[in-house]
N, C-alpha and C. Protein backbone atom coordinates (compact mmCIF):
# COMPACT_ATOMS: atom_id res chain seq x y z
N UNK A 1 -3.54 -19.58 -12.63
CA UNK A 1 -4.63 -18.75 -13.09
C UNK A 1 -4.77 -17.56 -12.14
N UNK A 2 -4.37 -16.51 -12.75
CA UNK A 2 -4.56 -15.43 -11.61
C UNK A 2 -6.18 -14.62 -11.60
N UNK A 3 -6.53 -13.85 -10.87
CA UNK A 3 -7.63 -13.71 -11.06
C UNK A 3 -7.55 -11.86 -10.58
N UNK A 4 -8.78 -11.25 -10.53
CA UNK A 4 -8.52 -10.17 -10.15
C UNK A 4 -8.67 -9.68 -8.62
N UNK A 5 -8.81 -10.67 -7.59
CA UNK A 5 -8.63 -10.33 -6.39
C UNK A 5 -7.23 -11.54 -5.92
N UNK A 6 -6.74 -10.95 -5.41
CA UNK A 6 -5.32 -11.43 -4.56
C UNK A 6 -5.73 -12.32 -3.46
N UNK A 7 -6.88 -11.81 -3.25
CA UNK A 7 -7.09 -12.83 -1.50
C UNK A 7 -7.55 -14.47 -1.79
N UNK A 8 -8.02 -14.33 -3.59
CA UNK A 8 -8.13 -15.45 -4.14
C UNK A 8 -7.54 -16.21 -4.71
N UNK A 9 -6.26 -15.72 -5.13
CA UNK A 9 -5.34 -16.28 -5.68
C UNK A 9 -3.98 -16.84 -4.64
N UNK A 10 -4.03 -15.79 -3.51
CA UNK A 10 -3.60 -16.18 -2.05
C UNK A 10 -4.50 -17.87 -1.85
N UNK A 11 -5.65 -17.76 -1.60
CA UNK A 11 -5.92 -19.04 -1.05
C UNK A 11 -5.68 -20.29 -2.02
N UNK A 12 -6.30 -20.10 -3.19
CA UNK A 12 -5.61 -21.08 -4.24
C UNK A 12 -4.29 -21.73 -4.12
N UNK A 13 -3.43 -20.88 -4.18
CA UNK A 13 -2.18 -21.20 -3.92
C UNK A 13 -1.34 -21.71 -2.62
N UNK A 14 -2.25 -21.78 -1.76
CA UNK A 14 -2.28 -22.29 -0.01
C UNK A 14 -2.67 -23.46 -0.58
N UNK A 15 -4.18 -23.44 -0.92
CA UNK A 15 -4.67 -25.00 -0.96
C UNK A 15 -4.12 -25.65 -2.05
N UNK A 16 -3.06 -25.47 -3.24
CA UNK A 16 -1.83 -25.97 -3.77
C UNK A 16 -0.87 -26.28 -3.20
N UNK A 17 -0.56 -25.71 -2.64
CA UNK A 17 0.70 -26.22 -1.40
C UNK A 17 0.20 -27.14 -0.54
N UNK A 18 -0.84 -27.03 0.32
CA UNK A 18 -1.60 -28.23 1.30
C UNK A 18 -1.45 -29.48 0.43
N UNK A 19 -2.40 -29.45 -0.70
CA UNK A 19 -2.15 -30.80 -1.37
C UNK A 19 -0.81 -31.20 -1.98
N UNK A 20 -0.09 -30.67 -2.20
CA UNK A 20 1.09 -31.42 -2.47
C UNK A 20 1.50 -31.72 -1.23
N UNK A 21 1.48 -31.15 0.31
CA UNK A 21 1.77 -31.80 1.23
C UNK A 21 1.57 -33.12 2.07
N UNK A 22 -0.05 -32.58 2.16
CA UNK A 22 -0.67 -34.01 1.86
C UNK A 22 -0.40 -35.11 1.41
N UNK A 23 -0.12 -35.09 -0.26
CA UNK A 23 0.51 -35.91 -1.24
C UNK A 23 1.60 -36.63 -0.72
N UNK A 24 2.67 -35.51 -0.08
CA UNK A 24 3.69 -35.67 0.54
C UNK A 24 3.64 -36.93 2.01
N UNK A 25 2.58 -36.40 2.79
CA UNK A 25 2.86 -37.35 3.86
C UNK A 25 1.86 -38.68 3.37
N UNK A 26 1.12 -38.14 2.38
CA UNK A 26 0.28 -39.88 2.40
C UNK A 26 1.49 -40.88 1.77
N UNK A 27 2.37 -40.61 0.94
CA UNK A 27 3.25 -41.55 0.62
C UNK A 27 4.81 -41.49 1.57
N UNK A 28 4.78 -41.24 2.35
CA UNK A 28 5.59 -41.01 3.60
C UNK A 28 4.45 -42.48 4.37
N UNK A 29 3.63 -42.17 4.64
CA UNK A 29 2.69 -42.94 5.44
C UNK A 29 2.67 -44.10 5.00
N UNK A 30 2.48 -44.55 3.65
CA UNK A 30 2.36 -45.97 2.81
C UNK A 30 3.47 -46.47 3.14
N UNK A 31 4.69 -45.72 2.68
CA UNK A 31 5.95 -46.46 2.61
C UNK A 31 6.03 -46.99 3.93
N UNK A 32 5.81 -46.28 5.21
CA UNK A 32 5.92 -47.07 6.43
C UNK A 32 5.36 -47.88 6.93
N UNK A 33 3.88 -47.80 6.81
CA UNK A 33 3.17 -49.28 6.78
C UNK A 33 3.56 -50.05 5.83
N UNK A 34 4.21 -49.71 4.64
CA UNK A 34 4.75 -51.16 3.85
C UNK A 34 5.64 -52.26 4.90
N UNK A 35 6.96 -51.12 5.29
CA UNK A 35 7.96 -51.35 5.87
C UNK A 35 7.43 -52.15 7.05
N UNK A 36 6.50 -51.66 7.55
CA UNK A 36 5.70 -51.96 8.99
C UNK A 36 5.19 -53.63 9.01
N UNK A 37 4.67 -53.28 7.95
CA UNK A 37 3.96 -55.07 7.47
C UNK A 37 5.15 -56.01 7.13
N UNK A 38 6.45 -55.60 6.29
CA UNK A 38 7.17 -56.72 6.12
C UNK A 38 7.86 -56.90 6.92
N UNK A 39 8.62 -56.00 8.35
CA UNK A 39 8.99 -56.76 9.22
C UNK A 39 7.92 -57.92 9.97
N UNK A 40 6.82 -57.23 10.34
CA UNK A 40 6.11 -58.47 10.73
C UNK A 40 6.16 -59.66 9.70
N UNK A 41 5.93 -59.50 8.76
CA UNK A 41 6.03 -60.77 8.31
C UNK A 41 7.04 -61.87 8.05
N UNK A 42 8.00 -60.83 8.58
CA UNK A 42 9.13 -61.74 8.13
C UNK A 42 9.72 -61.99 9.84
N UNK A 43 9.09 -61.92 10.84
CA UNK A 43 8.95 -62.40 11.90
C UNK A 43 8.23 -63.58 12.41
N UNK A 44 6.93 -63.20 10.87
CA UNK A 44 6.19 -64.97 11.27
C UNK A 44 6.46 -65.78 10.72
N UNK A 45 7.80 -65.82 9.96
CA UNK A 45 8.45 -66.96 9.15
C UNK A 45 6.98 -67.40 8.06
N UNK A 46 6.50 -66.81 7.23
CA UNK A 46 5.48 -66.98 6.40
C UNK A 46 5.87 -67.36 5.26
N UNK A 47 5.73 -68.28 4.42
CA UNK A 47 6.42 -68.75 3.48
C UNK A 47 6.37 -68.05 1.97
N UNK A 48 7.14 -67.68 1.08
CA UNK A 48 7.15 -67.05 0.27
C UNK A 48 5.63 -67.92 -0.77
N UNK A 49 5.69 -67.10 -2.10
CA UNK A 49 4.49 -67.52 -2.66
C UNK A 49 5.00 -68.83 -3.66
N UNK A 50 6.11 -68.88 -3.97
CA UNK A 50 6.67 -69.57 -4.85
C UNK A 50 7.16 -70.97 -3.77
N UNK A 51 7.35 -70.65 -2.60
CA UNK A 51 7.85 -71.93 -1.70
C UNK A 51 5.96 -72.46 -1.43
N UNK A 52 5.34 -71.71 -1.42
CA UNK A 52 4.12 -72.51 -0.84
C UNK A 52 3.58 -73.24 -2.61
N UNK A 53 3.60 -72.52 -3.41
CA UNK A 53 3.11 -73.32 -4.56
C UNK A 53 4.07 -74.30 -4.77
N UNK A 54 5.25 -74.91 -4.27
CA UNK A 54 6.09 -76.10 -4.41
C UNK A 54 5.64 -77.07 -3.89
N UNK A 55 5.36 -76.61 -2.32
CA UNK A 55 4.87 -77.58 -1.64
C UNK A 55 3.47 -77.87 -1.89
N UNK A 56 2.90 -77.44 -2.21
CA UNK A 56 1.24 -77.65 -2.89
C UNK A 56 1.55 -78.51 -4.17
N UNK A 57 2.30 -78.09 -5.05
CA UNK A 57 2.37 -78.99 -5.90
C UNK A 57 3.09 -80.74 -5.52
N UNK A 58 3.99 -80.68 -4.55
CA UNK A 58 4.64 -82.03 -4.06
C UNK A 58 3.37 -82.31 -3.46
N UNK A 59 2.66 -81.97 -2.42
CA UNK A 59 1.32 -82.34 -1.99
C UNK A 59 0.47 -83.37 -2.76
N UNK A 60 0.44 -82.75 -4.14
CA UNK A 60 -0.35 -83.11 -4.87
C UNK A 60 -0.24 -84.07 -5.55
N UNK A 61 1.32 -84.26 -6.22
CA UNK A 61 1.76 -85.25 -6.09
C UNK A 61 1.79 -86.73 -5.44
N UNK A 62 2.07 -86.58 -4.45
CA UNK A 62 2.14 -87.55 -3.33
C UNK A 62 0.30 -88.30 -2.99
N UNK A 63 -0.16 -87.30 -3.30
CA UNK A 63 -1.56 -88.05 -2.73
C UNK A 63 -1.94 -88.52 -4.57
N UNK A 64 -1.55 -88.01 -5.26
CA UNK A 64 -1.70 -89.08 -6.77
C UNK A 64 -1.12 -90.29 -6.46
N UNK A 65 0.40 -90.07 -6.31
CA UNK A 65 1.00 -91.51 -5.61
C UNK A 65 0.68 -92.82 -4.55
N UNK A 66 -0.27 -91.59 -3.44
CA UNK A 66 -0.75 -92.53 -2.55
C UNK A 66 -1.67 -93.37 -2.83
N UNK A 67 -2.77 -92.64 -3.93
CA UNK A 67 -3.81 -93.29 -4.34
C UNK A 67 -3.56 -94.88 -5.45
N UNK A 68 -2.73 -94.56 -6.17
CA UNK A 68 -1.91 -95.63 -6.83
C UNK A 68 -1.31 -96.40 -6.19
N UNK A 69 -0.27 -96.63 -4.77
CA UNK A 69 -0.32 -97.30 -4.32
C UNK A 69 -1.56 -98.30 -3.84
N UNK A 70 -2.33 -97.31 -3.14
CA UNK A 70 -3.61 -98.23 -2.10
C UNK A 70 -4.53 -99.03 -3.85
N UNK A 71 -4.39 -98.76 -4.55
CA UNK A 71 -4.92 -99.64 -6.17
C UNK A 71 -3.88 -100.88 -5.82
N UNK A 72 -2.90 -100.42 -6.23
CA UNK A 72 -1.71 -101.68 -6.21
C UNK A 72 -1.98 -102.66 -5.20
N UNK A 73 -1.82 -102.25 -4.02
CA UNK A 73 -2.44 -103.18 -2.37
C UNK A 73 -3.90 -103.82 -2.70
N UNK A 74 -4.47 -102.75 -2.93
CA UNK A 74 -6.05 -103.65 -3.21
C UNK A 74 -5.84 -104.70 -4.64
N UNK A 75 -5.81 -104.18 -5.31
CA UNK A 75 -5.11 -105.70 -6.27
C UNK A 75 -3.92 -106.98 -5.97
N UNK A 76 -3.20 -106.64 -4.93
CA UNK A 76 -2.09 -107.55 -4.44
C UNK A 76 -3.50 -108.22 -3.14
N UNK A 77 -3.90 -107.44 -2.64
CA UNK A 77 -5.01 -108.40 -1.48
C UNK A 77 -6.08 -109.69 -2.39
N UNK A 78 -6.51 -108.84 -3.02
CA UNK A 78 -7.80 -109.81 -4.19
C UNK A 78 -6.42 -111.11 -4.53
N UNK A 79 -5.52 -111.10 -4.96
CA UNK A 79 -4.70 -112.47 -5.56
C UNK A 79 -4.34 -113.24 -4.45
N UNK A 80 -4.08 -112.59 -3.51
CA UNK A 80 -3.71 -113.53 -2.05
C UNK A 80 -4.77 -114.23 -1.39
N UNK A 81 -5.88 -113.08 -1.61
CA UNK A 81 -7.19 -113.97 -1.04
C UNK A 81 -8.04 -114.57 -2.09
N UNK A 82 -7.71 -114.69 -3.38
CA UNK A 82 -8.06 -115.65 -4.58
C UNK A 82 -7.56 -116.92 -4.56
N UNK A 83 -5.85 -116.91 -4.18
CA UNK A 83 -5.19 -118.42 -4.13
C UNK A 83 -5.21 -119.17 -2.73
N UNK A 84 -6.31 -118.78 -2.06
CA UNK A 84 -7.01 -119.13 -0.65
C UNK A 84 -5.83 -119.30 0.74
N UNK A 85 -4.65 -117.78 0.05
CA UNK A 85 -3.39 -117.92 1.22
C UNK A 85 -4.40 -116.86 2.61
């Protein structure tokens, strides 16, 4: 949009350029704190999202199982201490 003074269309076009620079280093900046964060993380040996929902699910598992066992035991105790062993 040009206008009829130059000194205005001068600054317009500065503060067009600034913001695309801007633009420029804020995603310069992201990308490196991305980069920044996944070496750390992959320094704290942190487990992916799909390895921790495995083990949450075997978790879960296992304490269904456990609970079914300790039923089984408590019903195997009541018959042992029924036939007065």
């Amino acid at each position: 949009m040009q206008t009829r003074n130059p000194f205005i269309d001068d600054l317009t076009k500065m503060a067009n350029g600034a913001m695309g620079a801007l633009s420029g280093v804020k995603d310069e900046v992201e990308a490196r704190v991305r980069d920044q964060i996944a070496k750390i993380l992959d320094g704290m040996n942190v487990p992916r999202r799909d390895e921790f929902d495995a083990v949450k699910a075997m978790a879960a598992k296992a304490r269904e199982e456990n609970e079914e066992l300790r039923k089984q035991i408590a019903e195997l105790q009541a018959k042992l201490g029924g036939n007065g062993a």
